[in-house]
C-alpha atoms as a PDB file:
ATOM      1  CA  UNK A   1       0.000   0.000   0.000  1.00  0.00           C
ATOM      2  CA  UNK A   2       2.882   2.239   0.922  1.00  0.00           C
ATOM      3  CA  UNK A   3       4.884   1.461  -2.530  1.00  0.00           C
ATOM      4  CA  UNK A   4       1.643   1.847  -4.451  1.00  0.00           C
ATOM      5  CA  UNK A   5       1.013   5.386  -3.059  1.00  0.00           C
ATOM      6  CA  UNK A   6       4.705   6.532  -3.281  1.00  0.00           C
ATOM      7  CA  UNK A   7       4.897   5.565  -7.221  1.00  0.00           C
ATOM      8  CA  UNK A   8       1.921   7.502  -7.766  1.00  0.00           C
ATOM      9  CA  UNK A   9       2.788  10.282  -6.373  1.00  0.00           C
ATOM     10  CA  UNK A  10       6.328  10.026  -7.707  1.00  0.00           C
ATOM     11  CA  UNK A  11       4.888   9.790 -11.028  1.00  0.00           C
ATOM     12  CA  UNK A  12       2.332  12.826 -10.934  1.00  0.00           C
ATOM     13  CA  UNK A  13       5.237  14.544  -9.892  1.00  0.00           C
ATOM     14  CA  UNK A  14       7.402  13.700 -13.004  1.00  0.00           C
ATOM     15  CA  UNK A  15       4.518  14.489 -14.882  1.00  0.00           C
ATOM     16  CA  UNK A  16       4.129  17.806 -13.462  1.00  0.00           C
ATOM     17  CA  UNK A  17       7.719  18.698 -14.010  1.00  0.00           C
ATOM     18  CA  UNK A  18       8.020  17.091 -17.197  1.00  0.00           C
ATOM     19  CA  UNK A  19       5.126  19.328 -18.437  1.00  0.00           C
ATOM     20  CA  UNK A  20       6.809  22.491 -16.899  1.00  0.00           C
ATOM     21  CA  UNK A  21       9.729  21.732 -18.986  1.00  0.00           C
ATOM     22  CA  UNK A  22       8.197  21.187 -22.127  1.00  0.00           C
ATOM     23  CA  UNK A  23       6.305  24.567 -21.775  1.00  0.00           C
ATOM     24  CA  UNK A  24       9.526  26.282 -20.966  1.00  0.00           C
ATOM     25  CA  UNK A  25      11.401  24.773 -24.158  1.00  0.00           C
ATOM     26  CA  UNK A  26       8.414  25.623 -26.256  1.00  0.00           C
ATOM     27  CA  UNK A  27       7.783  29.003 -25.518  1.00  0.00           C
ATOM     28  CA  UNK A  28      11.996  30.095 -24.746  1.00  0.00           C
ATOM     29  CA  UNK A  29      10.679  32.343 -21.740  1.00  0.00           C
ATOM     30  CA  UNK A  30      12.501  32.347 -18.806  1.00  0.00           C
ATOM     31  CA  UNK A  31      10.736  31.367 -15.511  1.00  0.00           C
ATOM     32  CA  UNK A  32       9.228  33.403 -13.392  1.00  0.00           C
ATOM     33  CA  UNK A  33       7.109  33.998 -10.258  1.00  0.00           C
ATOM     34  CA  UNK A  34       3.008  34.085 -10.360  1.00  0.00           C
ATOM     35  CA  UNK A  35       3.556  38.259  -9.734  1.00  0.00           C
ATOM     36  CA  UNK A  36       6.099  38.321 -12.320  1.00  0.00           C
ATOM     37  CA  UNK A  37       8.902  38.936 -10.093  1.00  0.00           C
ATOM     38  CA  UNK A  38      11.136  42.353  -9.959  1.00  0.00           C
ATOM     39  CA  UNK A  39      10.520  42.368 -13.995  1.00  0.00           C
ATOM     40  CA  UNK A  40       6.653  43.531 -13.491  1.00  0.00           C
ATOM     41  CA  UNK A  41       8.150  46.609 -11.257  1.00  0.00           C
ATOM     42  CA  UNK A  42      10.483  47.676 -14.022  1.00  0.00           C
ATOM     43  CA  UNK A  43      14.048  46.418 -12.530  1.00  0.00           C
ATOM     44  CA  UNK A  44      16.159  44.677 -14.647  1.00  0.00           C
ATOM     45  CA  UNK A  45      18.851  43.785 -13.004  1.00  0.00           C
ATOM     46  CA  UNK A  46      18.854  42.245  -9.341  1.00  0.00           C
ATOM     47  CA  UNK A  47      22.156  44.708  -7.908  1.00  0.00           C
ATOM     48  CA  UNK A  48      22.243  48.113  -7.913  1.00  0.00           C
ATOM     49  CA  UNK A  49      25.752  48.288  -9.751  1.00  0.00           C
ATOM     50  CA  UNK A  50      25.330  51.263 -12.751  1.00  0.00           C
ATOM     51  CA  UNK A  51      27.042  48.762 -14.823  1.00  0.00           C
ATOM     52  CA  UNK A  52      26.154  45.231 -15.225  1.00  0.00           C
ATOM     53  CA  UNK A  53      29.270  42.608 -14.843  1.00  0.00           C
ATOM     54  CA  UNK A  54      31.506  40.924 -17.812  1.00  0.00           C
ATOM     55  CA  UNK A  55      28.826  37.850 -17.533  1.00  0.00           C
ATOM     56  CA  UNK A  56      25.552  39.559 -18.361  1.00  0.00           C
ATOM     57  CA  UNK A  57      27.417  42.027 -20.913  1.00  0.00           C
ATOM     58  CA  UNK A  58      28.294  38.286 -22.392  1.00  0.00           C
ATOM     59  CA  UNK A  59      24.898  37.063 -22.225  1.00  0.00           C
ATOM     60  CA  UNK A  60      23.149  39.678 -23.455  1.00  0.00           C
ATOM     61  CA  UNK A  61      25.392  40.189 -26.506  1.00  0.00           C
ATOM     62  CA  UNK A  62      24.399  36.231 -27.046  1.00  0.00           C
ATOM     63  CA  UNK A  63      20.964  37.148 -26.654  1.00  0.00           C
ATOM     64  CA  UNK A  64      21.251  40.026 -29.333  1.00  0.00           C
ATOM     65  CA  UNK A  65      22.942  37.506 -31.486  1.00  0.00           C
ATOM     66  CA  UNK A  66      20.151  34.932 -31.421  1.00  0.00           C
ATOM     67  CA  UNK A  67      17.285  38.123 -32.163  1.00  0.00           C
ATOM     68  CA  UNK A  68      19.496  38.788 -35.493  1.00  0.00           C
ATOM     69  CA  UNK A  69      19.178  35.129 -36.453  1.00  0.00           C
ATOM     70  CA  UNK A  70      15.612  34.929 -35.785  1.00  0.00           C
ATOM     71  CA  UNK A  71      15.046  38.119 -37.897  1.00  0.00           C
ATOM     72  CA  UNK A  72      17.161  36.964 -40.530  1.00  0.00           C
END
């Protein structure tokens, strides 16, 4: 009785997050919270740093670089 419950709920939970992940590759938007998190209050960036660090420079160049080849 014990096994039976634990597969099933193992398996709705693989379920769950396998359909979370297929919405996420499907749509390319990143994850967010249910109140949209600091993006619905305008912030960008987490820090409060006027300039943002070599990483996001890097990952926002490759994120300008894959809106070219989706335009092209």
């Amino acid at each position: 009785m014990m096994l039976t419950v634990f597969l099933a709920t193992f398996c709705i939970f693989a379920l769950v997050i396998l359909g979370m992940s297929l919405g996420y590759l499907v749509k390319r938007k990143s994850l967010q919270g249910s109140c949209g998190g600091i993006a619905s209050l305008g912030i960008e960036k987490v820090c409060n740093c006027p300039e943002p660090c070599d990483a996001r420079k890097k990952r926002m160049a490759r994120e300008a670089q894959r809106q070219q080849n989706r335009i092209l």
